[in-house]
PDB file of N, CA and C in Angstrom:
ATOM      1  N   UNK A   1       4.855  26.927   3.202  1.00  0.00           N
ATOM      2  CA  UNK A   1       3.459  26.559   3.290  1.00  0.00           C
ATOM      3  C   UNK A   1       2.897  26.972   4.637  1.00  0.00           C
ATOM      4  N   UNK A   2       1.789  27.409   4.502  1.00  0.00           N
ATOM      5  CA  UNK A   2       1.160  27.557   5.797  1.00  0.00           C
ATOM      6  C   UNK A   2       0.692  26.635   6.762  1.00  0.00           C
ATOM      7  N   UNK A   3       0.175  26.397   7.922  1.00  0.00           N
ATOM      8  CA  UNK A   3      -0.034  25.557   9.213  1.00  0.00           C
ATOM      9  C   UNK A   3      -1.219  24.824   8.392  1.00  0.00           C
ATOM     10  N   UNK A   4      -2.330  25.416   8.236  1.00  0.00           N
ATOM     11  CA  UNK A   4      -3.888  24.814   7.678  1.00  0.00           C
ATOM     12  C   UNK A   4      -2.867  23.678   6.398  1.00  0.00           C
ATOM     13  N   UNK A   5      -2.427  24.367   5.462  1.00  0.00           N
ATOM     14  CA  UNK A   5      -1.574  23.111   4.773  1.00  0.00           C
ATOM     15  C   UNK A   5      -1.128  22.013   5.301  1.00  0.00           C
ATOM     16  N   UNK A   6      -0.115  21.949   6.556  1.00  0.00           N
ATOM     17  CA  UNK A   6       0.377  21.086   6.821  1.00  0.00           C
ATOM     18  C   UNK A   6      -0.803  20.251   7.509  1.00  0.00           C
ATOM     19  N   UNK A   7      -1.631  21.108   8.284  1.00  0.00           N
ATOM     20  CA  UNK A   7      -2.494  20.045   8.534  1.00  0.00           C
ATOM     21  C   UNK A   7      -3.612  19.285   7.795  1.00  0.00           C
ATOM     22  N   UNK A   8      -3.890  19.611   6.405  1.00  0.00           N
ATOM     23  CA  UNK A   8      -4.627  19.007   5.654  1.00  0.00           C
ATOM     24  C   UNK A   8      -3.980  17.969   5.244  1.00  0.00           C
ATOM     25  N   UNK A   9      -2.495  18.449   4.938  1.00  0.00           N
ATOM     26  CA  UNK A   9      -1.750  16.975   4.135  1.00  0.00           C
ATOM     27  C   UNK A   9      -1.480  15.810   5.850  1.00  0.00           C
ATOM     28  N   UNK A  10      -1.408  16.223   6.891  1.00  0.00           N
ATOM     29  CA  UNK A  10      -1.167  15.306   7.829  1.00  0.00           C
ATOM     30  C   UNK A  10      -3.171  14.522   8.101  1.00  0.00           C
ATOM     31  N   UNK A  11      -3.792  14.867   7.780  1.00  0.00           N
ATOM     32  CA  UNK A  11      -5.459  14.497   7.854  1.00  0.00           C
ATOM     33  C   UNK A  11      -5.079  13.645   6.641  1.00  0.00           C
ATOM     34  N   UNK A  12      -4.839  14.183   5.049  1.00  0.00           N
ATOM     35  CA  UNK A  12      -4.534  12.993   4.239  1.00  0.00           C
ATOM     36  C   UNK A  12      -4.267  12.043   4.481  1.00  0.00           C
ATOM     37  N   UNK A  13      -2.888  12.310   4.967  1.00  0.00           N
ATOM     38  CA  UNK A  13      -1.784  11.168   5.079  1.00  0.00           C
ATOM     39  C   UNK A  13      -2.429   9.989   5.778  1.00  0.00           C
ATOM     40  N   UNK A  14      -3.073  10.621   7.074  1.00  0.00           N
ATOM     41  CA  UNK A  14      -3.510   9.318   8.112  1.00  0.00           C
ATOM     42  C   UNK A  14      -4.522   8.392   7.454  1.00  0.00           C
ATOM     43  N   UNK A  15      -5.822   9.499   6.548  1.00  0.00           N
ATOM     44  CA  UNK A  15      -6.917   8.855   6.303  1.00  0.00           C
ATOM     45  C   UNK A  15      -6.682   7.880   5.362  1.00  0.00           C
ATOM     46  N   UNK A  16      -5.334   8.205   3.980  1.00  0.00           N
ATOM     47  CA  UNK A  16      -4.886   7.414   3.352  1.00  0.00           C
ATOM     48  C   UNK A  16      -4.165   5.965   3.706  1.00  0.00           C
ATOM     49  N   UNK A  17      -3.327   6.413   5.350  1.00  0.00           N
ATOM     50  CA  UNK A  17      -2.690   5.039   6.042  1.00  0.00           C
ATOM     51  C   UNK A  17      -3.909   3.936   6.524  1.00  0.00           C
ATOM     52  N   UNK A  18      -4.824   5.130   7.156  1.00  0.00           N
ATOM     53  CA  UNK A  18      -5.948   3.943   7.757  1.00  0.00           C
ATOM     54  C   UNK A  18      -6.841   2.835   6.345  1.00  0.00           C
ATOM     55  N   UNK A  19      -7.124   3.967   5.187  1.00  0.00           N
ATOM     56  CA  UNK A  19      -7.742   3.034   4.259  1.00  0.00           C
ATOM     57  C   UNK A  19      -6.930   1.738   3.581  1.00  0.00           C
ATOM     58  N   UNK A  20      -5.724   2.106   3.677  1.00  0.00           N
ATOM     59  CA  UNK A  20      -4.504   1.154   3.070  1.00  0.00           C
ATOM     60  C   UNK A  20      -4.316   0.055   4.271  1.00  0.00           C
ATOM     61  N   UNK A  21      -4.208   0.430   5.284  1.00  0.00           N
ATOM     62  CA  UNK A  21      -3.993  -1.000   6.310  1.00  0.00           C
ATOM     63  C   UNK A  21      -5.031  -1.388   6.358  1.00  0.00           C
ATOM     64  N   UNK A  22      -6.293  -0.804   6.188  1.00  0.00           N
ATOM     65  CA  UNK A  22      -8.046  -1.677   6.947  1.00  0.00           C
ATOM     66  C   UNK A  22      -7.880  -2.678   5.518  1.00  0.00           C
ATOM     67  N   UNK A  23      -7.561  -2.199   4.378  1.00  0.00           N
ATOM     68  CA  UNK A  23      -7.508  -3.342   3.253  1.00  0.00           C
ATOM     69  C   UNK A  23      -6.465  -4.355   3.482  1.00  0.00           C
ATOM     70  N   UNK A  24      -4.812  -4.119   3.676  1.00  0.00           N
ATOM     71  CA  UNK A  24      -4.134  -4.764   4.059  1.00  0.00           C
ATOM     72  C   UNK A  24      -4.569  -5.946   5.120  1.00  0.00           C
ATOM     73  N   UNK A  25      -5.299  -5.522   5.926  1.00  0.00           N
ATOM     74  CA  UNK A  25      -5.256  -6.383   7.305  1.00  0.00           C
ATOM     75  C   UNK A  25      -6.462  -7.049   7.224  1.00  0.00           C
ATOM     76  N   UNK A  26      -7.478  -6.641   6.081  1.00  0.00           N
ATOM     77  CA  UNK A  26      -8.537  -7.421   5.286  1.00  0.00           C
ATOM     78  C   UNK A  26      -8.146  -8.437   4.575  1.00  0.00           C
ATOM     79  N   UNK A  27      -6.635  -8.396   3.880  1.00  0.00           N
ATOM     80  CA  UNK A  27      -6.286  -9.345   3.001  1.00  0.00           C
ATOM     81  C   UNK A  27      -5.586 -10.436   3.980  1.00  0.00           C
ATOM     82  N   UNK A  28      -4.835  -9.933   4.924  1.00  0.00           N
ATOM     83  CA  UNK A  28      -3.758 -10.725   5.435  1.00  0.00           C
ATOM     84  C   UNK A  28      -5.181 -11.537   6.641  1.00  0.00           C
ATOM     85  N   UNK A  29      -6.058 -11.261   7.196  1.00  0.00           N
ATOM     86  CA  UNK A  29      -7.396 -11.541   7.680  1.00  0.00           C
ATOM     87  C   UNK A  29      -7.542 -13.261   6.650  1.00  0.00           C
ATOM     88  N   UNK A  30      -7.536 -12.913   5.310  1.00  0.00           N
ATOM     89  CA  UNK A  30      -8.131 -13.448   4.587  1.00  0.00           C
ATOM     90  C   UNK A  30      -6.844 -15.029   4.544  1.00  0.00           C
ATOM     91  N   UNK A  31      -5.570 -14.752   4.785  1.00  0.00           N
ATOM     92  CA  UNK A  31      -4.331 -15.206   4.587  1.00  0.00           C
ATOM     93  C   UNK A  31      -3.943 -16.036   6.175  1.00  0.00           C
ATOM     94  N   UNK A  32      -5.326 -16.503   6.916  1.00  0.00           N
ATOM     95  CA  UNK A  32      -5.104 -16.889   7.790  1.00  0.00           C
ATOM     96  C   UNK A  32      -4.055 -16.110   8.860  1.00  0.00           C
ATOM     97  N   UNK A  33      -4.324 -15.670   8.734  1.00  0.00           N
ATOM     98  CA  UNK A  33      -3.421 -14.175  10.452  1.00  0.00           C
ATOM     99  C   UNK A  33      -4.623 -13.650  10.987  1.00  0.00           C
ATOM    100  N   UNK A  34      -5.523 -14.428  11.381  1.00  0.00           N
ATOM    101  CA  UNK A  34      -7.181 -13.675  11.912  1.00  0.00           C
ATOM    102  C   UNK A  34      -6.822 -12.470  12.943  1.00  0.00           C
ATOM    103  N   UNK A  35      -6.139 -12.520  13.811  1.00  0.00           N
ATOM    104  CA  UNK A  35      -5.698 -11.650  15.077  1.00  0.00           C
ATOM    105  C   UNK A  35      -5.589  -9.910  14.375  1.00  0.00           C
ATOM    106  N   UNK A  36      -4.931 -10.078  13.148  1.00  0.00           N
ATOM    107  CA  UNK A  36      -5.068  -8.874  12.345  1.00  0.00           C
ATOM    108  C   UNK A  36      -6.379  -7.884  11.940  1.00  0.00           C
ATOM    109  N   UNK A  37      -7.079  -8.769  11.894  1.00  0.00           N
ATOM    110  CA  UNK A  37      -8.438  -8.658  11.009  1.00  0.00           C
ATOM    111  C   UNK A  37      -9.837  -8.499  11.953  1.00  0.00           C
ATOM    112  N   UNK A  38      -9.255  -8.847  12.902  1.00  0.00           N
ATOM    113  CA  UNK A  38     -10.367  -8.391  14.604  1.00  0.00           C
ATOM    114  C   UNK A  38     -10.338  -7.013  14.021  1.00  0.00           C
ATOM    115  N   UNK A  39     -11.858  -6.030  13.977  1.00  0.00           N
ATOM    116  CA  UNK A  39     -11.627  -4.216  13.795  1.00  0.00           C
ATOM    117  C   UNK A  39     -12.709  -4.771  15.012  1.00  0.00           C
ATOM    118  N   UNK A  40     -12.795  -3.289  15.135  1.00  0.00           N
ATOM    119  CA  UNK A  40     -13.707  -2.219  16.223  1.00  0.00           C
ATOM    120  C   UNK A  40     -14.479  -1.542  15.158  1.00  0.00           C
ATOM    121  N   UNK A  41     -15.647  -1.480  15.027  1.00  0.00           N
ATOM    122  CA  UNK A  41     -16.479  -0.544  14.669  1.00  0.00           C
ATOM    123  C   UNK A  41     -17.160   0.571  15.999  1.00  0.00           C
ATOM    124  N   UNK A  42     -17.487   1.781  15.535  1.00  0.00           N
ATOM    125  CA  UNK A  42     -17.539   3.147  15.915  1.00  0.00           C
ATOM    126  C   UNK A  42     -18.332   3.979  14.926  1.00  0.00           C
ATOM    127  N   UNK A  43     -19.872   3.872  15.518  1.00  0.00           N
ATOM    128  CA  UNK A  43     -20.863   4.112  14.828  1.00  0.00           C
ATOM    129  C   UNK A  43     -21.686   5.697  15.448  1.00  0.00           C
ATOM    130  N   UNK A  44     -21.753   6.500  14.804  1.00  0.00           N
ATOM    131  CA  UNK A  44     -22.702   7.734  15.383  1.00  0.00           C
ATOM    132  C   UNK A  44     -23.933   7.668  14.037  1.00  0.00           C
ATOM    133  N   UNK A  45     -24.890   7.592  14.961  1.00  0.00           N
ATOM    134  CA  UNK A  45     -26.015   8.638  13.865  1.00  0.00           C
ATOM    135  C   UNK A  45     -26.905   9.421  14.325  1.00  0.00           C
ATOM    136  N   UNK A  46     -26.624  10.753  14.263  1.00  0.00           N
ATOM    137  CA  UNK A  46     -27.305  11.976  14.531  1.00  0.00           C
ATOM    138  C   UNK A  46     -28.380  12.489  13.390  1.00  0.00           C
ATOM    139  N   UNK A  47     -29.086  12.637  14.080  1.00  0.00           N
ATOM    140  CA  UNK A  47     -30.334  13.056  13.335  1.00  0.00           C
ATOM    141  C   UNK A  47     -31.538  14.271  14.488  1.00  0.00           C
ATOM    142  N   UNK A  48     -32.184  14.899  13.540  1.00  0.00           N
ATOM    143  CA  UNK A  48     -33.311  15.712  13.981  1.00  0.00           C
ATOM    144  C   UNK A  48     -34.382  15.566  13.070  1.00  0.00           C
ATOM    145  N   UNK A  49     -35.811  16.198  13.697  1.00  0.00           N
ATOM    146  CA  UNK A  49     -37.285  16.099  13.114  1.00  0.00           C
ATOM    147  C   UNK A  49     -36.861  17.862  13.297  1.00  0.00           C
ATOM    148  N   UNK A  50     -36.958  18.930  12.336  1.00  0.00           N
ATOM    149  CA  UNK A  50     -37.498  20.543  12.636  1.00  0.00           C
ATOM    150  C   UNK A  50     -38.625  20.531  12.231  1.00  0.00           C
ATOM    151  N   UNK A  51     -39.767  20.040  11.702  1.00  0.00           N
ATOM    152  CA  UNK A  51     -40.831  20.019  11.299  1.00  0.00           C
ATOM    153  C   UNK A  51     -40.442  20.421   9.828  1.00  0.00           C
ATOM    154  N   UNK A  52     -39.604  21.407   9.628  1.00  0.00           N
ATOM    155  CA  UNK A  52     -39.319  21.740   8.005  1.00  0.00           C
ATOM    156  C   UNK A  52     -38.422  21.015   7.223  1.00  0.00           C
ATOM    157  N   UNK A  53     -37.537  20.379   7.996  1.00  0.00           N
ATOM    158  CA  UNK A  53     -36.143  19.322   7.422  1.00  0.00           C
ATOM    159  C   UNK A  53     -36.007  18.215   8.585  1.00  0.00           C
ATOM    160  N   UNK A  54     -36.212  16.966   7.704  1.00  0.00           N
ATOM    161  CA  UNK A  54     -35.745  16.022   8.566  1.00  0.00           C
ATOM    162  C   UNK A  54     -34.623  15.370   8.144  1.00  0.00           C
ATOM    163  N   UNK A  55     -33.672  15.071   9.241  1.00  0.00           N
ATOM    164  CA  UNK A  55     -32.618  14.307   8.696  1.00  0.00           C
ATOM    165  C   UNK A  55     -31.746  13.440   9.138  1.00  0.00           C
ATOM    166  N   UNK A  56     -30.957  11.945   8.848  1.00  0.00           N
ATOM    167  CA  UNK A  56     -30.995  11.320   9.517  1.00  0.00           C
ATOM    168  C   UNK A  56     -29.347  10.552   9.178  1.00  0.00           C
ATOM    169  N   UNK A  57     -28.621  10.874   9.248  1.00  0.00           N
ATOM    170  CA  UNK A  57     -26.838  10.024   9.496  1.00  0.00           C
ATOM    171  C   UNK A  57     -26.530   9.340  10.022  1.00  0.00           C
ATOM    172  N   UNK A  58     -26.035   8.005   9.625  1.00  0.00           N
ATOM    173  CA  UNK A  58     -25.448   6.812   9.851  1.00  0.00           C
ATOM    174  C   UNK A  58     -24.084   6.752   9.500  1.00  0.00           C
ATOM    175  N   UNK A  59     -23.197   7.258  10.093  1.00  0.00           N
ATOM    176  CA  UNK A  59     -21.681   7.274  10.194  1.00  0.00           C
ATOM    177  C   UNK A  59     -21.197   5.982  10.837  1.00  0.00           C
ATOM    178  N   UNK A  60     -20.060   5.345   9.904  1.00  0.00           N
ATOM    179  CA  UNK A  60     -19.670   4.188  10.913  1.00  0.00           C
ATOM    180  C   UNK A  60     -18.249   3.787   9.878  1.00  0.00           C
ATOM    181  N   UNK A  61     -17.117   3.756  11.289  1.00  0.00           N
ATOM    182  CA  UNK A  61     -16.166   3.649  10.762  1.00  0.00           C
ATOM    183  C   UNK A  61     -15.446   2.019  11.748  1.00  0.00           C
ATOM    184  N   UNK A  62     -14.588   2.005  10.924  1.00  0.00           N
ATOM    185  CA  UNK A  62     -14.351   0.411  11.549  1.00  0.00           C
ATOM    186  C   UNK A  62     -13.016   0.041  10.795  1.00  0.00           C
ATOM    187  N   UNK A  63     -12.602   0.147  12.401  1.00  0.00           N
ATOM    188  CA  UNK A  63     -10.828   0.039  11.804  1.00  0.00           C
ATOM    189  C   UNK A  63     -10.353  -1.591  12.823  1.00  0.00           C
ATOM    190  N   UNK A  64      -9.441  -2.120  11.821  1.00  0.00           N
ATOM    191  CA  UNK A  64      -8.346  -3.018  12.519  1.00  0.00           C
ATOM    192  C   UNK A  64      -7.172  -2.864  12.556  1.00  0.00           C
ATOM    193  N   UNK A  65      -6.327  -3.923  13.476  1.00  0.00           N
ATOM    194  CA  UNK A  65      -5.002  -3.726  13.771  1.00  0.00           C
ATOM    195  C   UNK A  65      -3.916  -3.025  12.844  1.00  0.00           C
ATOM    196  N   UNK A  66      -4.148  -3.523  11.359  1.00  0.00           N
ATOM    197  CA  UNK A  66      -3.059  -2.962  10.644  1.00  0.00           C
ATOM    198  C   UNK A  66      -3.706  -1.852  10.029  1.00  0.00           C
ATOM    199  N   UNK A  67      -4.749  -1.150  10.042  1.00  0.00           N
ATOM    200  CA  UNK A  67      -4.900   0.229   9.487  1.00  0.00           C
ATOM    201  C   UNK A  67      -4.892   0.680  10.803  1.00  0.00           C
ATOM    202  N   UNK A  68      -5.184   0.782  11.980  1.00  0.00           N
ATOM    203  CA  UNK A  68      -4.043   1.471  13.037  1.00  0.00           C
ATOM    204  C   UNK A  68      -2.598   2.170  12.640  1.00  0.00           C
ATOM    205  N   UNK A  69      -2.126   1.135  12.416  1.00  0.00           N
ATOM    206  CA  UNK A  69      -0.898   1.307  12.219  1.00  0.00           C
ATOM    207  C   UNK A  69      -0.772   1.902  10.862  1.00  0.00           C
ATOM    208  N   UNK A  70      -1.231   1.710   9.618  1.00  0.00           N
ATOM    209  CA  UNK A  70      -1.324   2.639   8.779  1.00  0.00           C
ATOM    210  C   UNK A  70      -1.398   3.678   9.167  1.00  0.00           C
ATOM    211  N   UNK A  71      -2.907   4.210   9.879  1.00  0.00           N
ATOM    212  CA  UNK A  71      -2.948   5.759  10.314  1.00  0.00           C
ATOM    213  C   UNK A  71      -2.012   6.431  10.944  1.00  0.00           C
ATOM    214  N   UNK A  72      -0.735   5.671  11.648  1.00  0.00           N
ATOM    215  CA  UNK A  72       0.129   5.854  12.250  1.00  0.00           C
ATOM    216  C   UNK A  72       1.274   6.325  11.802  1.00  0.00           C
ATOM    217  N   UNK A  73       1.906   5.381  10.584  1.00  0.00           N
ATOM    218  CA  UNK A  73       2.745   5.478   9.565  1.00  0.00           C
ATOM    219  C   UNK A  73       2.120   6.757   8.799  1.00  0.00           C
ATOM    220  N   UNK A  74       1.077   7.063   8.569  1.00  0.00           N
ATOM    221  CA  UNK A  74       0.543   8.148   7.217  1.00  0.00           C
ATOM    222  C   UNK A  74       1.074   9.107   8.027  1.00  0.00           C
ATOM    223  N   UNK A  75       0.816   9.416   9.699  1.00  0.00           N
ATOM    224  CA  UNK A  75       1.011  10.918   9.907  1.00  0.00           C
ATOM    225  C   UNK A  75       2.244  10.951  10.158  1.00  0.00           C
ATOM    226  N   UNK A  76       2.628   9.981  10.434  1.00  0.00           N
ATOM    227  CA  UNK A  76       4.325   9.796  10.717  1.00  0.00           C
ATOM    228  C   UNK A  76       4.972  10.466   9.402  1.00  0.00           C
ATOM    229  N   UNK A  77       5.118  10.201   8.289  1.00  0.00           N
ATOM    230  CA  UNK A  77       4.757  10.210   6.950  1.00  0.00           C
ATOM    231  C   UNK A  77       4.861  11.916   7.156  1.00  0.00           C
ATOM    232  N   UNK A  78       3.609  12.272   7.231  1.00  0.00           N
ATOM    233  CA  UNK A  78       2.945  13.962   7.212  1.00  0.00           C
ATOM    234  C   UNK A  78       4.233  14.210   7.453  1.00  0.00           C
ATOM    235  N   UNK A  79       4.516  14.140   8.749  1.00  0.00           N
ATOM    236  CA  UNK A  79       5.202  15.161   9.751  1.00  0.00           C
ATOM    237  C   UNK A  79       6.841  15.015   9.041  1.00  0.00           C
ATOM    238  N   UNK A  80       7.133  13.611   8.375  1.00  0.00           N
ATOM    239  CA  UNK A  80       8.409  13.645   7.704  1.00  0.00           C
ATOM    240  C   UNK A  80       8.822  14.894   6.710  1.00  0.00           C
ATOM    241  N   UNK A  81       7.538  15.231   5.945  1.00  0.00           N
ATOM    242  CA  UNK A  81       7.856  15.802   4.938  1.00  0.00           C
ATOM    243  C   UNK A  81       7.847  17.442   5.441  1.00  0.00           C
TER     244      UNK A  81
END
């Protein structure tokens, strides 16, 4: 396989670890372990007026302790295979 391969499946892997722990650490949040369930949100929104197209993005991602560590495990993961 080529390099661009490996790095698409290691971008998978993580984005798949982070969505799997932010739920995990949502549930265990929910299971009284609050310390888990503290995230950080990390918000951009870029936008322009050209007079011909206006447009306006609200990106916002927001991770906690155990999808950290998901994203961690996923590329860990990548790089195993």
């Amino acid at each position: 396989m080529g390099k661009s391969s490996n790095i698409g499946r290691a971008v998978l892997y993580g984005v798949a670890g982070l969505i799997i722990g932010n739920v995990g650490g949502d549930l265990l949040g929910q299971a009284h372990v609050p310390f888990v369930a503290q995230s950080t949100s990390l918000r951009w929104q870029p936008g322009a007026d050209l007079h011909v197209v206006k447009y306006h993005l609200d990106l916002q991602i927001t991770i906690n302790m155990v999808g950290l560590v998901g994203g961690v495990v996923g590329l860990w993961l990548a790089r195993k295979r």
